[in-house]
Protein backbone atom coordinates (compact mmCIF):
# COMPACT_ATOMS: atom_id res chain seq x y z
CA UNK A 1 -14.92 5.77 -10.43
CA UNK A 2 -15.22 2.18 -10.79
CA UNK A 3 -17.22 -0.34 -9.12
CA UNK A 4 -15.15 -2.92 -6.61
CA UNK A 5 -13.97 -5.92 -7.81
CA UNK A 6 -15.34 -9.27 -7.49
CA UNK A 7 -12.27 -10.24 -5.90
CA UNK A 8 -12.83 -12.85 -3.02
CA UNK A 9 -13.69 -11.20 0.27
CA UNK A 10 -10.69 -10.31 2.48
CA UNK A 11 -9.99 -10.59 5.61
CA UNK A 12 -11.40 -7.26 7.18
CA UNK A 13 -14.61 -6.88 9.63
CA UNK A 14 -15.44 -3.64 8.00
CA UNK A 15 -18.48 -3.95 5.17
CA UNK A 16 -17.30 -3.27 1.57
CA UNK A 17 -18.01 -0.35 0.01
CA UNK A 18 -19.34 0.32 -3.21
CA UNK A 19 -17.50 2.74 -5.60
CA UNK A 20 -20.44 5.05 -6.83
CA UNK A 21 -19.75 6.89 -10.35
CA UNK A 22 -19.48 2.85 -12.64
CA UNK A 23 -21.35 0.05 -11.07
CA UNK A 24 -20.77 -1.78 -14.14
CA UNK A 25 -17.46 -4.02 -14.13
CA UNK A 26 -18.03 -6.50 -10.87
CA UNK A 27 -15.62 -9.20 -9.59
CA UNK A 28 -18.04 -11.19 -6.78
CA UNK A 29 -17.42 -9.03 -3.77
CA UNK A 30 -14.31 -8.52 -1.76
CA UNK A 31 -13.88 -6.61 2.03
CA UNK A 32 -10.60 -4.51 2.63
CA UNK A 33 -9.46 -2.81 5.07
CA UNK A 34 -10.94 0.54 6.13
CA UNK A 35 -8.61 3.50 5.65
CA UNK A 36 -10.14 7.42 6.65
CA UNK A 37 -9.06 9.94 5.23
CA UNK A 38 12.40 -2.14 -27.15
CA UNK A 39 15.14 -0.81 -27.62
CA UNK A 40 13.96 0.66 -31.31
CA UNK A 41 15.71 2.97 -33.32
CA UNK A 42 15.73 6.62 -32.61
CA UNK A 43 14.42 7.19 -36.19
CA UNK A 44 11.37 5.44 -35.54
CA UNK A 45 10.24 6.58 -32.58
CA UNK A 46 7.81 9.96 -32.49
CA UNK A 47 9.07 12.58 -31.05
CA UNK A 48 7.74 12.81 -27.35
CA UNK A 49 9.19 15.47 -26.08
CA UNK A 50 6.82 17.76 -29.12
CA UNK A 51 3.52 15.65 -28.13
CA UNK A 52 4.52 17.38 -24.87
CA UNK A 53 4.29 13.25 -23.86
CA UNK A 54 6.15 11.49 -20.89
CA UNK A 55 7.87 8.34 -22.92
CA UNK A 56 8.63 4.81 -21.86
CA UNK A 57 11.84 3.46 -21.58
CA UNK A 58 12.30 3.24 -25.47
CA UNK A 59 11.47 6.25 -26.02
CA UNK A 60 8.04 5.67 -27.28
CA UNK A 61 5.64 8.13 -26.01
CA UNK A 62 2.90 7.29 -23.57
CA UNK A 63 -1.10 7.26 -24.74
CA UNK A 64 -1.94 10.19 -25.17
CA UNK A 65 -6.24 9.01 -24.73
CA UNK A 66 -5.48 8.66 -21.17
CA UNK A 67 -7.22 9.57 -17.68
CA UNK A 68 -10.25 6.95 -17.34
CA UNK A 69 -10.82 4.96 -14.08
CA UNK A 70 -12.83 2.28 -15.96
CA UNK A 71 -12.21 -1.62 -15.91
CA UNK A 72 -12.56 -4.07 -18.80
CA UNK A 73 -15.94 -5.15 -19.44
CA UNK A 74 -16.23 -8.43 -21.56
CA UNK A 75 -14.85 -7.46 -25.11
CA UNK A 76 -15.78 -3.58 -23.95
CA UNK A 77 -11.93 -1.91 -23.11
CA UNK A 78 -11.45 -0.47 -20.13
CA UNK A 79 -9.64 3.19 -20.05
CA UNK A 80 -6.07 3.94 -20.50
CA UNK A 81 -4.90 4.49 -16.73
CA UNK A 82 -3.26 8.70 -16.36
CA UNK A 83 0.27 8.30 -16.45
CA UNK A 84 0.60 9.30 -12.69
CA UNK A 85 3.58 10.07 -10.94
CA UNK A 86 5.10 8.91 -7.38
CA UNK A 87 8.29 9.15 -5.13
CA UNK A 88 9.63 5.97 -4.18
CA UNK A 89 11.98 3.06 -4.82
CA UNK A 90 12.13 1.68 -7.94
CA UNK A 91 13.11 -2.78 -7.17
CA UNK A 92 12.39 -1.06 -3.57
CA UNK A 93 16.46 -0.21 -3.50
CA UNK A 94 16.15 2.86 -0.98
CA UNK A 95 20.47 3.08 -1.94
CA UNK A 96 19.80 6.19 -4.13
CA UNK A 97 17.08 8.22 -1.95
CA UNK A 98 13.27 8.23 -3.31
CA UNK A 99 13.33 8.56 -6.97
CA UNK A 100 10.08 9.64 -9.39
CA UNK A 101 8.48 6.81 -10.72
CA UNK A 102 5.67 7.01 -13.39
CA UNK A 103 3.82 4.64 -14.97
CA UNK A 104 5.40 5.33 -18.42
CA UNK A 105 8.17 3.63 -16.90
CA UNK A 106 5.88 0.08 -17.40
CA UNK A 107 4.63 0.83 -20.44
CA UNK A 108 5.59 -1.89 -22.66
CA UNK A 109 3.71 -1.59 -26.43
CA UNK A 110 5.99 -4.25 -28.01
CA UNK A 111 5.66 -6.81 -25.13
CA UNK A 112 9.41 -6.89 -24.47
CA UNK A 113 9.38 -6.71 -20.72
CA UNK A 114 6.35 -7.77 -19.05
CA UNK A 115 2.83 -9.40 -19.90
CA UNK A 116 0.65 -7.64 -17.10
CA UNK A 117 1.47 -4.34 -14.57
CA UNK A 118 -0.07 -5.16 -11.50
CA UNK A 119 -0.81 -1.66 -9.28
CA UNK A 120 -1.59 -2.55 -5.32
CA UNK A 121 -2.34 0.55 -2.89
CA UNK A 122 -2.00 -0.74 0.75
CA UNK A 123 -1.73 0.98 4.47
CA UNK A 124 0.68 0.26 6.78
CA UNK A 125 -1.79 -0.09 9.58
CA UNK A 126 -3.80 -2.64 7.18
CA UNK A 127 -3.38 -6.44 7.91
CA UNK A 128 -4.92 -7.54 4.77
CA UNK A 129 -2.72 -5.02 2.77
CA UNK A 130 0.51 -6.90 4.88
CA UNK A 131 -0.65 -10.42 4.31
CA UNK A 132 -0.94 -9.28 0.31
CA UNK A 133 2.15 -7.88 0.40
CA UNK A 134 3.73 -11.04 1.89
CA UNK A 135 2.45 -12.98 -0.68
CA UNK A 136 3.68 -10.91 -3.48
CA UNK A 137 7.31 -10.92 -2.02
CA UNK A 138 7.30 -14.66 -1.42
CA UNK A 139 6.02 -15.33 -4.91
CA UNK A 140 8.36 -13.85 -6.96
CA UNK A 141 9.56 -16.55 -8.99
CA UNK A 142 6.17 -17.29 -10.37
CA UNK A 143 5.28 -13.54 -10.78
CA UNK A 144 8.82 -13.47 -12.83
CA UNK A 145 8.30 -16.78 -15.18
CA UNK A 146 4.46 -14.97 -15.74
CA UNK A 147 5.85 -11.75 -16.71
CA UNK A 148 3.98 -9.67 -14.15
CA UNK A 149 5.57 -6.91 -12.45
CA UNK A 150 4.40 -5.46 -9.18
CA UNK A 151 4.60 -1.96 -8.19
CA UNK A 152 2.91 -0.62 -4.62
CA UNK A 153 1.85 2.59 -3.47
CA UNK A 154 1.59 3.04 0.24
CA UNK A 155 -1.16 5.42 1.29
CA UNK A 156 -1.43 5.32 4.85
CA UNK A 157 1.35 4.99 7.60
CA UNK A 158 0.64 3.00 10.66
CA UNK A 159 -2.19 5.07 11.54
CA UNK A 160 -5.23 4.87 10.23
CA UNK A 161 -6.26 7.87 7.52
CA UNK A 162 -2.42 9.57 8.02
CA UNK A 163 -0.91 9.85 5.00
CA UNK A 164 2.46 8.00 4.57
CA UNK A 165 5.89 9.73 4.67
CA UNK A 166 9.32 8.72 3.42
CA UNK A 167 9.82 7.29 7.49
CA UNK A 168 6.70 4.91 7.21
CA UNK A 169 7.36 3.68 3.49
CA UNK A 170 11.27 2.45 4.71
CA UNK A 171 9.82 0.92 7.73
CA UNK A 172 7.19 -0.94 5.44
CA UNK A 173 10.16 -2.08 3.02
CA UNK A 174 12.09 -3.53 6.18
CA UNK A 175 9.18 -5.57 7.08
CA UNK A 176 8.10 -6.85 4.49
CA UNK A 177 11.06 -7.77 2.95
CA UNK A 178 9.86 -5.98 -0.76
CA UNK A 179 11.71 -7.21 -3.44
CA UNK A 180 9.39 -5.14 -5.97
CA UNK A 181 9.34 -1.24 -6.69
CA UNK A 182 7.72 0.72 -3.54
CA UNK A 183 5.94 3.65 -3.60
CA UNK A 184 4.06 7.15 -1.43
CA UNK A 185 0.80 8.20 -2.53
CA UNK A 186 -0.10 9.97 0.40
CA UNK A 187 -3.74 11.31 0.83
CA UNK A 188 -4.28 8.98 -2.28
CA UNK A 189 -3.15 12.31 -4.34
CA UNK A 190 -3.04 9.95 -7.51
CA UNK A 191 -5.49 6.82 -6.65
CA UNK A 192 -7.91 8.04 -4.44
CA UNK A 193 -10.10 8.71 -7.70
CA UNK A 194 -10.28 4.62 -8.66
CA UNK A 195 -11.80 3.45 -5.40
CA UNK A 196 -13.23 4.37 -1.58
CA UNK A 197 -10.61 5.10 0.87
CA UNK A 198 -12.36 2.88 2.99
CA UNK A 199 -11.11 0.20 1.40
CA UNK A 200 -7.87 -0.83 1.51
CA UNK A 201 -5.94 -2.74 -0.06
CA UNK A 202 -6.70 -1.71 -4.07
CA UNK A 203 -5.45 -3.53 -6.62
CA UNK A 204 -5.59 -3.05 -10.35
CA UNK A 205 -4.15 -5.09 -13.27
CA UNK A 206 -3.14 -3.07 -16.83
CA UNK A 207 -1.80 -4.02 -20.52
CA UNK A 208 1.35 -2.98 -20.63
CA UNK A 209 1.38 -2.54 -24.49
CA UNK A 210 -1.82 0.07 -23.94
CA UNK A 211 -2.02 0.54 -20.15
CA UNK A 212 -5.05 -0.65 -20.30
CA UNK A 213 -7.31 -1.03 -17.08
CA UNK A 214 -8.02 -4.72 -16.94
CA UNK A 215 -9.51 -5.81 -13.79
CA UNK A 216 -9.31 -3.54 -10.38
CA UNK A 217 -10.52 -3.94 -6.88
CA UNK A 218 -10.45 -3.81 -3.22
CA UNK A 219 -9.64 -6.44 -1.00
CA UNK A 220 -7.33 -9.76 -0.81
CA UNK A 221 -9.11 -12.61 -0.85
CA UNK A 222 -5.75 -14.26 0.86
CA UNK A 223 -4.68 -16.39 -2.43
CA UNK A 224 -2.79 -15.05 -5.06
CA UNK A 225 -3.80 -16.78 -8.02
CA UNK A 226 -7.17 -16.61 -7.41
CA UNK A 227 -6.46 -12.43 -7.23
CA UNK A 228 -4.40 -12.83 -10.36
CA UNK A 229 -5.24 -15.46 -12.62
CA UNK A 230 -8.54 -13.76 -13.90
CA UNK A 231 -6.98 -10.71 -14.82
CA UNK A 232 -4.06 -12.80 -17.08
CA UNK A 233 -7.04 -14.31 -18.43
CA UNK A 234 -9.01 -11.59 -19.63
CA UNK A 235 -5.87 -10.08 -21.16
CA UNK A 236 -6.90 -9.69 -24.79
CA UNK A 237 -4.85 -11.63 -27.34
CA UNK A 238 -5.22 -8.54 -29.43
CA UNK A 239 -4.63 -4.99 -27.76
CA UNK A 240 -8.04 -2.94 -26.97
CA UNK A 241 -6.05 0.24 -28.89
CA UNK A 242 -3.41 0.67 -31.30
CA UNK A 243 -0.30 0.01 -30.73
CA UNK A 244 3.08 2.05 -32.42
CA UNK A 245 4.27 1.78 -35.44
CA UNK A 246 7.85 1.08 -33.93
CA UNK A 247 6.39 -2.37 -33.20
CA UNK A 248 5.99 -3.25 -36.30
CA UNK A 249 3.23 -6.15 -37.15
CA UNK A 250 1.84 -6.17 -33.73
């Protein structure tokens, strides 16, 4: 698991929690909420469906040294995030009925489509989660011209530790307004591993060209850049692994 973020403290009475397995990688401390419970050609890419490997967009096949829950320490990398899989609305367009949604879907070796995938886990019944989620709708110009792309996984439904259905994640979308893809993880089936389910909301910030864990958390300090800017700034100018030969010289 990995230790919470130094992310400023949010606004939540409940005392943060301490994620127990990697007390290494700390933000300065930040409260949540308490929860219970390129287009290449086909020649060059490798064949993904004989590494047995879910691929990107392009085709390229996701890393197959996946499955840490470790942040970036310094010049140390932090783990290659699991490519998990959710139900939910990709652009948070409900038009088509939930759809499956991986993270392959963001990874972006060549740096074509975005510069940073940031990964938020809220509850419905969490007002620090809302007032994050506000922010991230009402700043998406500036998310846009930075190249980071928000995706959202909604654990809990309006009740504390109840695991979110298909009802409470369109009832979320309407009041929010989300104009970014929207997610279920109920029971925290996929993210429950990174961080206390105490805490809510989590955020965590990944390379798209090696989906690699940057900077994670719990908490909103209630100021986007100050939740963003450090995790654009420890992006290394080189990626932490290598990146496919279908990108050439990168």
């Amino acid at each position: 698991m990995l230790a919470n973020d130094s992310r400023a403290p949010a606004r939540s009475t409940r005392s943060r929690i301490t994620v127990a397995v990697v007390a290494l990688a700390s933000f300065s401390s930040a409260l949540g909420c308490s929860s219970q419970s390129q287009t290449n050609s086909p020649s060059s890419i490798p064949d993904a469906a004989a590494l047995g490997a879910a691929r990107n967009p392009d085709g390229v096949p996701y890393p197959s040294s996946s499955g840490g829950h470790t942040a970036r320490m310094g010049s140390t990398p932090g783990s290659v995030i699991q490519n998990f899989t959710f139900q939910g609305y990709p652009n948070a367009d409900a038009s088509k009925g939930l759809q499956t949604i991986s993270l392959a879907d963001y990874y972006d070796p060549c740096g074509k489509r975005l510069k940073m995938l940031h990964l938020t886990v809220a509850g419905a019944w969490c007002v620090p989660c809302a007032e994050e989620t506000d922010a991230l709708v009402a700043a998406k110009a500036q998310l846009a011209s930075e190249r980071v792309t928000v995706i959202q996984a909604l654990g809990d439904g309006p009740t504390e530790g109840v695991p979110a259905t298909m009802t409470d994640l369109d009832h979320w979308i309407a009041k929010h307004g989300s104009n970014f893809t929207e997610m279920l993880d109920p029971n925290l089936a996929n993210l429950g591993a990174f961080f206390n389910a105490n805490n809510v909301p989590w955020n965590c910030d990944i390379d798209p060209r090696t989906m690699e864990i940057i900077r994670d958390g719990t908490g909103w300090p209630g100021d986007l850049n100050s939740d963003l800017q450090p995790s654009l700034t420890a992006l290394p100018a080189v990626p932490s692994y290598p990146i496919p030969a279908v990108c050439g010289d990168q």
